[in-house]
C-alpha atoms as a PDB file:
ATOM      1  CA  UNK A   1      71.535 -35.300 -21.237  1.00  0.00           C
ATOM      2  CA  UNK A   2      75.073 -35.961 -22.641  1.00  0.00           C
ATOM      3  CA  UNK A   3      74.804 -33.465 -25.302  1.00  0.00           C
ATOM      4  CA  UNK A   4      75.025 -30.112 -24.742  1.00  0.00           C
ATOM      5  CA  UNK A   5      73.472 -27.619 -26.879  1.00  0.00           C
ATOM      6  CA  UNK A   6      76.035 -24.125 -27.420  1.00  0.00           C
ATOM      7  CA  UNK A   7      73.971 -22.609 -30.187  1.00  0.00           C
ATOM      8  CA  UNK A   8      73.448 -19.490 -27.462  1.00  0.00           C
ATOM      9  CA  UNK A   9      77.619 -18.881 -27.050  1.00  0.00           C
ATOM     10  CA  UNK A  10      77.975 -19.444 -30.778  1.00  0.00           C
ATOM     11  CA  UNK A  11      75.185 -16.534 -31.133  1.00  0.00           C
ATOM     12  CA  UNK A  12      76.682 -14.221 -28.872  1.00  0.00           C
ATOM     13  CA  UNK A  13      80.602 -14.942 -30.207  1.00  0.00           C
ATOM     14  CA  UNK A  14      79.009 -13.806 -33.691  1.00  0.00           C
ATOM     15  CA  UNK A  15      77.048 -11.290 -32.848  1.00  0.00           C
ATOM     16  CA  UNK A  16      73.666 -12.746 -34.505  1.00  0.00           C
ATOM     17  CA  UNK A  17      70.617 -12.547 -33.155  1.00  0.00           C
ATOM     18  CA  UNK A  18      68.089 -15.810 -33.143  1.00  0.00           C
ATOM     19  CA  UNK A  19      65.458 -14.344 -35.980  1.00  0.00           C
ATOM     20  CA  UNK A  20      68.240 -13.652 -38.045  1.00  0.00           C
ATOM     21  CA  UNK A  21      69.727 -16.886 -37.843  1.00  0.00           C
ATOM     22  CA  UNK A  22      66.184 -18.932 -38.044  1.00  0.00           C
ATOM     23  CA  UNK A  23      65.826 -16.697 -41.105  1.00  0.00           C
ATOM     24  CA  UNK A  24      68.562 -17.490 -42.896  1.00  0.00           C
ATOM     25  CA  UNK A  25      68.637 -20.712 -42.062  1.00  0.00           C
ATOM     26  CA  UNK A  26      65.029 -21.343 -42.947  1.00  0.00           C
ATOM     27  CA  UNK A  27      63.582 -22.420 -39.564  1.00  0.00           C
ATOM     28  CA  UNK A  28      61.130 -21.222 -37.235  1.00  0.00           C
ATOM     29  CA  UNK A  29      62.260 -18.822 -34.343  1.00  0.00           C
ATOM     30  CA  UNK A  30      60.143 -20.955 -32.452  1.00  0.00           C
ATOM     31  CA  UNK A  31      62.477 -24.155 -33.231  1.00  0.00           C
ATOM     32  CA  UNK A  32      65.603 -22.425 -32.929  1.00  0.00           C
ATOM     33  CA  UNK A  33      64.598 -21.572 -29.461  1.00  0.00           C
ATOM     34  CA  UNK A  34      64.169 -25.225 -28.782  1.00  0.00           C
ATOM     35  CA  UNK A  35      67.211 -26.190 -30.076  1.00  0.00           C
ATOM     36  CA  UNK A  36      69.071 -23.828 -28.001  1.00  0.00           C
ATOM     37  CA  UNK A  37      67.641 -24.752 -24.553  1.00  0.00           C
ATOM     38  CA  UNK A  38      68.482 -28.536 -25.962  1.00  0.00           C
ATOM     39  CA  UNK A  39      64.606 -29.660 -25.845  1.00  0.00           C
ATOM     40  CA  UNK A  40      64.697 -30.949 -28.963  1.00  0.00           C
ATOM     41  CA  UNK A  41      65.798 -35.170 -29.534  1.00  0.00           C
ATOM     42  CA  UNK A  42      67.429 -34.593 -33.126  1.00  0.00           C
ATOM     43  CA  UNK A  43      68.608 -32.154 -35.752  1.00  0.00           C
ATOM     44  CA  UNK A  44      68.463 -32.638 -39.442  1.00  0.00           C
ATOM     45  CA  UNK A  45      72.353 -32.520 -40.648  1.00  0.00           C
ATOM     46  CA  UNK A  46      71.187 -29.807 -43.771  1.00  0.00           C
ATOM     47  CA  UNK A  47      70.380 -27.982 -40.827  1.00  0.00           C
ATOM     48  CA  UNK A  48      73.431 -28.440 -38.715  1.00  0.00           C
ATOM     49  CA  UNK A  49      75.199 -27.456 -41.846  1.00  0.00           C
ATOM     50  CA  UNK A  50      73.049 -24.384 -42.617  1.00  0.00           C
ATOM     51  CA  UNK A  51      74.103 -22.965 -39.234  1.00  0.00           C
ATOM     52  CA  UNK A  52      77.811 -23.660 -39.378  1.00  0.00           C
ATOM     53  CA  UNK A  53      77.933 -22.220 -42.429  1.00  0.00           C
ATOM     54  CA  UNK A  54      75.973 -19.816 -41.749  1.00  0.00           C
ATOM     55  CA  UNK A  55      77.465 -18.827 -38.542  1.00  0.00           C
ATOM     56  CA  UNK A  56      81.216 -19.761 -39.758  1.00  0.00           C
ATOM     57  CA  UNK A  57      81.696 -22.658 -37.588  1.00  0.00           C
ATOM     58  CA  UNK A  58      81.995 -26.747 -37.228  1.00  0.00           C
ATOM     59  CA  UNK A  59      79.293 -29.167 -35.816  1.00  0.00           C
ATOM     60  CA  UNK A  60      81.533 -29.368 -32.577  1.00  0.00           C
ATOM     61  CA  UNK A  61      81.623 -25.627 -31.787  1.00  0.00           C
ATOM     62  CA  UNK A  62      77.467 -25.853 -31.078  1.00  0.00           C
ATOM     63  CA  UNK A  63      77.714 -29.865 -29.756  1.00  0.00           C
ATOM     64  CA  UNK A  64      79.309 -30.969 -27.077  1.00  0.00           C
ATOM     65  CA  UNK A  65      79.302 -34.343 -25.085  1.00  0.00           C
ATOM     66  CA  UNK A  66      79.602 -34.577 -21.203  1.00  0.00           C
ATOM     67  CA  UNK A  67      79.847 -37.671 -19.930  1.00  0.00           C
ATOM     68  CA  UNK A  68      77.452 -38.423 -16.979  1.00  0.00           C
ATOM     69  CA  UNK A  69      77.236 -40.622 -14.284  1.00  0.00           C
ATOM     70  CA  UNK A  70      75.296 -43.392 -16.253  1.00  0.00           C
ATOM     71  CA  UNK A  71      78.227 -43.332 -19.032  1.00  0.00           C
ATOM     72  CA  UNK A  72      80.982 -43.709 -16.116  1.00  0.00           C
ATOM     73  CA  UNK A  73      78.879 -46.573 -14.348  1.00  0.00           C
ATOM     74  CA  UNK A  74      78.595 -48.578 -17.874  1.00  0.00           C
ATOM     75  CA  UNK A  75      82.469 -48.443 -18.609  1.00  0.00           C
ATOM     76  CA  UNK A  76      83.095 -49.885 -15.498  1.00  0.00           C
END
């Protein structure tokens, strides 16, 4: 998958744990978890937004795009 989930560094970098985040952000701990390993297909942008702010950070410090092989073969 192209997009790469850092919720985990972002965690660690802040020193907040998952239940604390889920809580304040108004999510399960349970879908937090999923959104950290990436298993998830979207997230609501109130959400996003909820954890940047809470967490003190910008969309692209917990998303990240990698390009794969299928991207490289289509710009060819």
């Amino acid at each position: 998958m192209p997009v790469v989930v850092n919720l985990d560094v972002m965690l660690a970098r802040r020193k907040v744990r998952s239940k604390e985040l889920a809580q304040a952000v108004g999510i399960t701990e349970s879908n937090l978890s999923l959104l950290k390993s990436g298993r998830v297909k979207g997230v609501r942008f109130s959400t996003l937004a909820a954890i940047c702010c809470y967490l003190d950070c910008a969309p692209g410090d917990i998303l990240d795009y990698v390009r794969s092989e299928d991207d490289l073969r289509h710009d060819a």
